[in-house]
Protein backbone atom coordinates (compact mmCIF):
# COMPACT_ATOMS: atom_id res chain seq x y z
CA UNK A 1 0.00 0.00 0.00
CA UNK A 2 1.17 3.81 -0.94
CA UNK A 3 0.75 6.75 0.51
CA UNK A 4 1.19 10.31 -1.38
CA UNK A 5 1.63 12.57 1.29
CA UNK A 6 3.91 15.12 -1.10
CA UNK A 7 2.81 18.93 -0.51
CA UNK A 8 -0.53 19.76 -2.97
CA UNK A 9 1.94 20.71 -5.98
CA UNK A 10 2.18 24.77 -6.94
CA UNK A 11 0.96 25.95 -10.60
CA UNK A 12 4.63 26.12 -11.67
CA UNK A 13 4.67 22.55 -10.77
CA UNK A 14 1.25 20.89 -11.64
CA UNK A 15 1.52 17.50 -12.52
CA UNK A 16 0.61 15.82 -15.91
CA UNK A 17 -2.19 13.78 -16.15
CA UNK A 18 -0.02 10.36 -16.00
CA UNK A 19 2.75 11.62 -13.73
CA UNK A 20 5.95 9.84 -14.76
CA UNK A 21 8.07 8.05 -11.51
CA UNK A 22 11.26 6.71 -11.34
CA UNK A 23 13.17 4.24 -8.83
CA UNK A 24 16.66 2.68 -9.32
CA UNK A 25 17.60 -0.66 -7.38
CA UNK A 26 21.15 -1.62 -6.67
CA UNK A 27 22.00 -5.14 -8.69
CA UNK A 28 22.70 -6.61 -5.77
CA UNK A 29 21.33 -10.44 -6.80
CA UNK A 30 18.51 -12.39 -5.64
CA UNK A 31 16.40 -10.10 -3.33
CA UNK A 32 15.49 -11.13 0.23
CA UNK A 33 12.66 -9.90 2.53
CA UNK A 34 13.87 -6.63 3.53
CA UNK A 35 14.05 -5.70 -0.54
CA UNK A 36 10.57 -7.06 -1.00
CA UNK A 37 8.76 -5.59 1.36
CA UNK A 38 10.82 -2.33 1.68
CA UNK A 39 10.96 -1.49 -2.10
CA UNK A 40 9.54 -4.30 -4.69
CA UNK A 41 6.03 -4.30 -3.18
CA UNK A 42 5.53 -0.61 -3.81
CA UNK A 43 7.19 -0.89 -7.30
CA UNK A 44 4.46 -3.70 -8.66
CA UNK A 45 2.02 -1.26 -6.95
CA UNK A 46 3.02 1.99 -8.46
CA UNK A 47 2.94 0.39 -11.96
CA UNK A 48 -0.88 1.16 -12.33
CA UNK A 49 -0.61 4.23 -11.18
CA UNK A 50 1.90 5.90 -12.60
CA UNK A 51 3.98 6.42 -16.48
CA UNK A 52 6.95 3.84 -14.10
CA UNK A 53 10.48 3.50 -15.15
CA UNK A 54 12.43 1.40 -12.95
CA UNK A 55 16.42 0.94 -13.29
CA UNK A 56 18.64 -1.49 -12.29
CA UNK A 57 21.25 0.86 -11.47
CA UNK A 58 24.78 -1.07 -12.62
CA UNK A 59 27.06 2.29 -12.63
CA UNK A 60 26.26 3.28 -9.21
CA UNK A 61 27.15 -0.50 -7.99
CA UNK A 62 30.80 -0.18 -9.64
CA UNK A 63 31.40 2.29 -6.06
CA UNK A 64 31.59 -1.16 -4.38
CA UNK A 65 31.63 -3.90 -7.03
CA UNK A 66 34.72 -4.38 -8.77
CA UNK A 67 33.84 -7.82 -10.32
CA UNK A 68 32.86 -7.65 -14.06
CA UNK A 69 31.39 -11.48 -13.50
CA UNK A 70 29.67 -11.05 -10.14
CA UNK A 71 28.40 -7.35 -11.53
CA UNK A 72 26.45 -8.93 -14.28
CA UNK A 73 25.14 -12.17 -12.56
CA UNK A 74 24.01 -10.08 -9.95
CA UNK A 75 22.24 -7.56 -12.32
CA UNK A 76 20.29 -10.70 -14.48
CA UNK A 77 19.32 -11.85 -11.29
CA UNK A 78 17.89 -8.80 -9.94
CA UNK A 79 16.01 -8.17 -13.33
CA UNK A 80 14.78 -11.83 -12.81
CA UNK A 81 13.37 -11.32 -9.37
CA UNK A 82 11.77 -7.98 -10.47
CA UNK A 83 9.97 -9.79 -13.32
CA UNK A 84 9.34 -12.57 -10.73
CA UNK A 85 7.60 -10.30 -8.50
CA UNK A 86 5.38 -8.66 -10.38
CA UNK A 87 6.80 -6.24 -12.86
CA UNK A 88 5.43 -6.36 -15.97
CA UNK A 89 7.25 -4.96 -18.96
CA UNK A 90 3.88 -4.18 -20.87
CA UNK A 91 2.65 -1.90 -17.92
CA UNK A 92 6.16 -0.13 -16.47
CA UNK A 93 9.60 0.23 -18.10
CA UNK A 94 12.39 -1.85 -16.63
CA UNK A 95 15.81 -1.33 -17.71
CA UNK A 96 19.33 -1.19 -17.16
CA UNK A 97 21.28 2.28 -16.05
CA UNK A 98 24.00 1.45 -18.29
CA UNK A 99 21.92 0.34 -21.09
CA UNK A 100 21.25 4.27 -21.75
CA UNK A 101 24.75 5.76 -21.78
CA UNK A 102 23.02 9.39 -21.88
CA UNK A 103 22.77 9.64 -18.11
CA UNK A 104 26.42 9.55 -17.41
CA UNK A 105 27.15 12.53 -19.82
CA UNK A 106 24.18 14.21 -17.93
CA UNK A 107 26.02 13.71 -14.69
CA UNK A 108 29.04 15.07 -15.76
CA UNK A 109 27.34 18.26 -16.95
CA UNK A 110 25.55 18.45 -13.55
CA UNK A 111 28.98 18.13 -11.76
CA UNK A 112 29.72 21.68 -13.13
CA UNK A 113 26.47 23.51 -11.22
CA UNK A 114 27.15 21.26 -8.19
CA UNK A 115 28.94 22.56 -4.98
CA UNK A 116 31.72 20.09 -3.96
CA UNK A 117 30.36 20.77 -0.46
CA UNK A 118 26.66 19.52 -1.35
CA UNK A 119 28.66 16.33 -1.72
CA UNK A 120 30.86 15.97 1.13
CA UNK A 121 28.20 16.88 3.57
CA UNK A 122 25.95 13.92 2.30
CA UNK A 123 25.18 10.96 5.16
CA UNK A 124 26.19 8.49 2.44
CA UNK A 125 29.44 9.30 1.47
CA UNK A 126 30.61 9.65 5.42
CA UNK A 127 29.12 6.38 6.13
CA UNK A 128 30.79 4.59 2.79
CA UNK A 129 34.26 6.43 4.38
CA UNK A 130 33.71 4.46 7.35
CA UNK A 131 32.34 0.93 5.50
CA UNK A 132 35.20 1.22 2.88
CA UNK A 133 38.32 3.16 4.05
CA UNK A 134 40.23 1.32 1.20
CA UNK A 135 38.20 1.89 -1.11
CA UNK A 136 37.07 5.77 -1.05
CA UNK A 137 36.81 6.63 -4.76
CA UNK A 138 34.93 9.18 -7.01
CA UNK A 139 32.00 7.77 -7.45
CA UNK A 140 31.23 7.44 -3.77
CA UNK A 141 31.50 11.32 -3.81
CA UNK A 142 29.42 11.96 -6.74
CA UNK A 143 26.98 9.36 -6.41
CA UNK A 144 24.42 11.71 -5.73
CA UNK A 145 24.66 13.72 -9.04
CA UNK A 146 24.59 10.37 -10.81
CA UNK A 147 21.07 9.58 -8.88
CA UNK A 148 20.00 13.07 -10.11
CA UNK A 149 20.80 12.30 -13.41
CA UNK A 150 18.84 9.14 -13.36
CA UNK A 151 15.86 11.17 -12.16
CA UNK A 152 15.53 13.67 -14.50
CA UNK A 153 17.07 12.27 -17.98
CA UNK A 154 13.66 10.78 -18.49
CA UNK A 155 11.84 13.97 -17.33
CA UNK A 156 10.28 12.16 -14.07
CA UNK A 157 8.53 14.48 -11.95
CA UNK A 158 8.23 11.62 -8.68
CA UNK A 159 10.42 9.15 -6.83
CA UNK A 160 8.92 7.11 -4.45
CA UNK A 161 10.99 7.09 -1.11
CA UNK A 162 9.85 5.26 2.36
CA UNK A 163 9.51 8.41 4.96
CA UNK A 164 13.34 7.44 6.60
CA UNK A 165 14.98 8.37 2.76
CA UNK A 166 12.98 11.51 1.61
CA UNK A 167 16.07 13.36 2.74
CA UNK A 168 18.48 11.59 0.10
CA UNK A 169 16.17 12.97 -2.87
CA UNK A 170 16.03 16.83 -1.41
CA UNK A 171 20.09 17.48 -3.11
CA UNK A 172 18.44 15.86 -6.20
CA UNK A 173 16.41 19.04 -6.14
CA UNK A 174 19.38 21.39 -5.45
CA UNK A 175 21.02 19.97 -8.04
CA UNK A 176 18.16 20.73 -9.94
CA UNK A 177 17.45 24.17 -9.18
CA UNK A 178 20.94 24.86 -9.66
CA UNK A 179 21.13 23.73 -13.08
CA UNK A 180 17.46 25.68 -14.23
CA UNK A 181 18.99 28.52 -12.08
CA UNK A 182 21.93 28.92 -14.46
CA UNK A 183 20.40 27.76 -17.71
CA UNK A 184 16.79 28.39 -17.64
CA UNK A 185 13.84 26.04 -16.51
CA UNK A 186 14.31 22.54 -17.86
CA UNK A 187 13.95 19.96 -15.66
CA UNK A 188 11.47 19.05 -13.07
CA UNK A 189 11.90 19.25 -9.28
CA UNK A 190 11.80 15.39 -8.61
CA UNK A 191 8.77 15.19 -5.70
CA UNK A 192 8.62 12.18 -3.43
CA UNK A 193 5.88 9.34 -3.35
CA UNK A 194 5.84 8.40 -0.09
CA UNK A 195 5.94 5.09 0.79
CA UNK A 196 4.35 2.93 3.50
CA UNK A 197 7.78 0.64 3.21
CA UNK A 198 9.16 -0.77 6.80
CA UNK A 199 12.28 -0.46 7.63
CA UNK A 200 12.76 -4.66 8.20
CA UNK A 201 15.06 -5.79 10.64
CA UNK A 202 17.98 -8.42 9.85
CA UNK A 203 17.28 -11.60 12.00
CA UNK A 204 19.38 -10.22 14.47
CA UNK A 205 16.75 -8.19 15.72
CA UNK A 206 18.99 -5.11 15.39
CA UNK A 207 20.80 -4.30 12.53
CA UNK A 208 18.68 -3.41 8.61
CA UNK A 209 18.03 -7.04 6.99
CA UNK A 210 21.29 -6.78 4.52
CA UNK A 211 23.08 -9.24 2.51
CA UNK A 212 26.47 -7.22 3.62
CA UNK A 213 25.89 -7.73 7.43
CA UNK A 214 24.34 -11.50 6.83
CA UNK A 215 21.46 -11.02 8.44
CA UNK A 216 19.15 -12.07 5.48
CA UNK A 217 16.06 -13.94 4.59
CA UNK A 218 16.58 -15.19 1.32
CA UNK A 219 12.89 -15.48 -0.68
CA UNK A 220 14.12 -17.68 -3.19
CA UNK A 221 16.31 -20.28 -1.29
CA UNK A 222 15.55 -23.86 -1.00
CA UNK A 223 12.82 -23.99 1.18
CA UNK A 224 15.17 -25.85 4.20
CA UNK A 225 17.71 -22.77 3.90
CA UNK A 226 14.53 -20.38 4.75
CA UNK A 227 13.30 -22.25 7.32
CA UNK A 228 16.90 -22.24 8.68
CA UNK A 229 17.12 -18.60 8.81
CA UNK A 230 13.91 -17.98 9.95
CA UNK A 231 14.49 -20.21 12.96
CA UNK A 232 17.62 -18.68 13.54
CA UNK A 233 16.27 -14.85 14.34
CA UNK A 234 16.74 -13.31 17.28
CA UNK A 235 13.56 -12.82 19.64
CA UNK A 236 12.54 -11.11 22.48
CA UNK A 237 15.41 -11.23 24.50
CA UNK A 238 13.30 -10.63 27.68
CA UNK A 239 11.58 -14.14 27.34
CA UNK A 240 13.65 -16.60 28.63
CA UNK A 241 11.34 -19.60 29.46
CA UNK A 242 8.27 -20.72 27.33
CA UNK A 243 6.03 -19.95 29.97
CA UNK A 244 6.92 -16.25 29.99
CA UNK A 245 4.67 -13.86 28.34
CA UNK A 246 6.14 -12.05 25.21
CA UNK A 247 6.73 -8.75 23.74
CA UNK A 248 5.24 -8.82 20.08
CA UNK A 249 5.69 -5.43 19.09
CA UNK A 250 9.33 -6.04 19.91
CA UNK A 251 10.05 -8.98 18.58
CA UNK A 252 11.04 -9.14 15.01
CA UNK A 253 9.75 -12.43 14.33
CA UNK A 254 5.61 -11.18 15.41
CA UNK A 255 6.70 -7.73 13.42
CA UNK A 256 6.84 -9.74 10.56
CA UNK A 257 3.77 -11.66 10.39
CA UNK A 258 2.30 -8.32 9.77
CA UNK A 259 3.13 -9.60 5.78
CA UNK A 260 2.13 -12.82 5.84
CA UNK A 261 -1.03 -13.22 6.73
CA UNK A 262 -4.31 -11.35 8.19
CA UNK A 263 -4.19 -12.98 11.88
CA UNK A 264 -1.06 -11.33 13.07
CA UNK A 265 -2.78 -9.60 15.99
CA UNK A 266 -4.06 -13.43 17.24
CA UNK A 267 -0.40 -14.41 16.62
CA UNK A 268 0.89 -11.51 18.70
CA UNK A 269 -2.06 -12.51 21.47
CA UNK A 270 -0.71 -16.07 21.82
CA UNK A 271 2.85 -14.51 22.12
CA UNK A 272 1.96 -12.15 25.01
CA UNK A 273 -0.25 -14.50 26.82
CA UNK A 274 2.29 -17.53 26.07
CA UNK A 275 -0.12 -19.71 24.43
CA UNK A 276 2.05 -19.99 21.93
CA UNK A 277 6.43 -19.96 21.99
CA UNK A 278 8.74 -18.60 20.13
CA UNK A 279 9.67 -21.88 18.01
CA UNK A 280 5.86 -22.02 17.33
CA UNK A 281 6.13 -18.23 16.20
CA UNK A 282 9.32 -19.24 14.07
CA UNK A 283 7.66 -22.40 12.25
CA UNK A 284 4.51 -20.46 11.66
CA UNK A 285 6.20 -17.69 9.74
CA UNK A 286 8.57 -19.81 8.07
CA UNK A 287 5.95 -21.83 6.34
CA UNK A 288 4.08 -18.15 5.65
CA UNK A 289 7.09 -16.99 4.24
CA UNK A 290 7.90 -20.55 1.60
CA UNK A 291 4.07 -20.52 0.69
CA UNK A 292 3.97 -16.96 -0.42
CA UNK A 293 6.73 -17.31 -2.34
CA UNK A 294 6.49 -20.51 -3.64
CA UNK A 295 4.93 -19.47 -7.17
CA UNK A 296 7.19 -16.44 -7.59
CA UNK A 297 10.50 -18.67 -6.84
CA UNK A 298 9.24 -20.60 -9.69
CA UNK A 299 8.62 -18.07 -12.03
CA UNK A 300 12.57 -16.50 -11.16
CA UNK A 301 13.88 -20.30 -12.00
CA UNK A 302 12.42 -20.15 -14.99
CA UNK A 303 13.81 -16.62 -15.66
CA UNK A 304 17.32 -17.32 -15.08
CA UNK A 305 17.24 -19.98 -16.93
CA UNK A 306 16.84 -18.22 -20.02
CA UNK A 307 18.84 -15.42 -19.36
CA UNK A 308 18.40 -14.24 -23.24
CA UNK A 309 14.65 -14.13 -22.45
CA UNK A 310 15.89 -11.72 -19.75
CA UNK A 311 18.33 -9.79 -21.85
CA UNK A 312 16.28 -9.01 -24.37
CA UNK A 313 13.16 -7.63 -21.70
CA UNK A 314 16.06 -5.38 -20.41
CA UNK A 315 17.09 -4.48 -24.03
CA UNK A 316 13.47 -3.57 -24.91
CA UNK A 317 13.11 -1.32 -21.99
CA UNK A 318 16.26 0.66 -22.50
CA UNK A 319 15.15 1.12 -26.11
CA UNK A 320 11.65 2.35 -25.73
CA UNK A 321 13.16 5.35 -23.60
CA UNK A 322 15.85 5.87 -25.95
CA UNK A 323 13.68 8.81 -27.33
CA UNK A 324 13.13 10.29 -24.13
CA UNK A 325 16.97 10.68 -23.10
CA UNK A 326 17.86 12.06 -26.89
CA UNK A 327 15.50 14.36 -26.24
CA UNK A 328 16.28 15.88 -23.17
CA UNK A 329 20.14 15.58 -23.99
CA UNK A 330 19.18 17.77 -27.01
CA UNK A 331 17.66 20.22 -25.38
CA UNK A 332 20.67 20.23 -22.76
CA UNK A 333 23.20 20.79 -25.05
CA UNK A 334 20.99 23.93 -26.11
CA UNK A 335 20.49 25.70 -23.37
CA UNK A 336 24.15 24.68 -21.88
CA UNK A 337 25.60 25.98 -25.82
CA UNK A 338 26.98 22.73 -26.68
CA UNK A 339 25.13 23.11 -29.87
């Protein structure tokens, strides 16, 4: 379920009719819970609603990925899972970020109305300092004006963004306004959709659910490796015997039965009155978990095993916005006197 909660737009910025949206996704491989439920959901959902273009965005994942094999295994099967989910090609555009070479000569002209201190001051880059000291390049610093060049190359006027991330799209708009400041109004101020996405817990019960920290539910795993990781989470660390009442709304494991299933307030009764333990919690989402996605794992088998298949839905979407990016790059180079 979505949420628009942007501000009621001004005249300058009315929105079209069929409002066009844009997300990029990291290829970052199979997807576990934490990507479903924090971003994919929304995405199948804001299909219908919107003109969508979804990326899978392959140049901002070279800051970190320095494989050329793991980079595109990890990009098919991210396209595969998307498809698996729910994306349809004939009602959103799905494509790959370097599929459309246009956006990184956009970036570089944005570089040029951009403040190196926009960038340094940006949550991101401090916290990839600290994740990668050997590894601080320049596209950790100018990530962001890449992500505003995604934005706007295909003239998209939202993003959606859970609540926690609507700060990362506000230099977006600086970069923006900066540019139309200096060259005249061009692009669109990028508005956020926001999102009823959770922020989903790792089954460590503390840190975000992330395949970097381990702490990962994987949706498309043999059905034994689920039910291993599921019965490996971390509780409520207050209930130490099975006749002790629980905690739901702190323990991850009732938190997310919220998503599978419509009884989660008679699971999280059994928990505090200790009708029921926490193994019986564990098996009971673990089965909730395989069931619902049971037909989708099949669907992503079948997808990566025909990776051309795959290839050529990527292909397609790149293409059909090919008109799109020549025309706004055309229309840069005027106004910047490139032409």
């Amino acid at each position: 379920m979505t949420t628009d909660r942007s501000p009621a737009p001004t005249a300058a910025s009315t929105l079209p009719a069929n409002p066009r949206i844009f997300s990029g996704i990291q290829p970052s491989g199979a997807p576990h819970i934490g990507n479903d439920l924090g971003a994919i959901r929304n995405y199948v959902a804001l299909q219908d609603r919107y003109e969508a273009i979804y990326c899978i965005v392959d140049y901002h994942a070279l800051t970190s990925t320095h494989d050329p094999d793991v980079l595109r295994t990890r990009t098919r099967e991210m396209a595969a899972a998307l498809l698996a989910l729910g994306l349809d090609p004939e009602r959103c555009t799905l494509f790959v970020q370097s599929h459309r070479p246009e956006v990184t000569e956009l970036a570089w002209l944005f570089t040029t109305v951009t403040p190196v201190a926009w960038l340094q001051r940006t949550p991101t880059y401090k916290e990839k300092r600290q994740s990668q000291p050997e590894d601080v390049n320049h596209g950790l610093l100018t990530y962001p004006v890449l992500q505003a060049a995604d934005i706007v190359l295909y003239k998209a006027s939202l993003v959606p963004v859970g609540k926690d991330q609507a700060a990362h799209l506000e230099l977006s708009r600086e970069i923006v306004r900066a540019f139309n400041g200096r060259y005249g109004e061009t692009f669109p101020e990028p508005r956020a959709v926001h999102t009823d996405a959770p922020v989903v817990l790792g089954t460590d019960g503390a840190r975000k659910m992330s395949k970097s920290v381990g702490n990962t539910i994987e949706i498309f795993a043999e059905p034994d490796v689920i039910r291993r990781q599921v019965m490996g989470m971390v509780t409520d660390t207050q209930r130490i015997l099975r006749s002790d009442p629980g905690r739901p709304e702190v323990c991850n494991v009732c938190r997310l039965h919220r998503f599978f299933g419509d009884d989660y307030e008679e699971v999280w009764e059994g928990e505090r009155t200790a009708r029921t333990g926490c193994v019986d919690t564990k098996k009971l989402l673990a089965a909730r978990i395989i069931a619902h996605y049971a037909e989708p794992r099949e669907r992503y088998l079948e997808l990566m095993a025909d990776p051309a298949g795959v290839d050529r839905i990527l292909a397609e979407g790149a293409e059909r916005i090919r008109p799109i990016a020549r025309a706004t790059m055309d229309e840069v180079h005027e106004r910047m006197g490139l032409r």
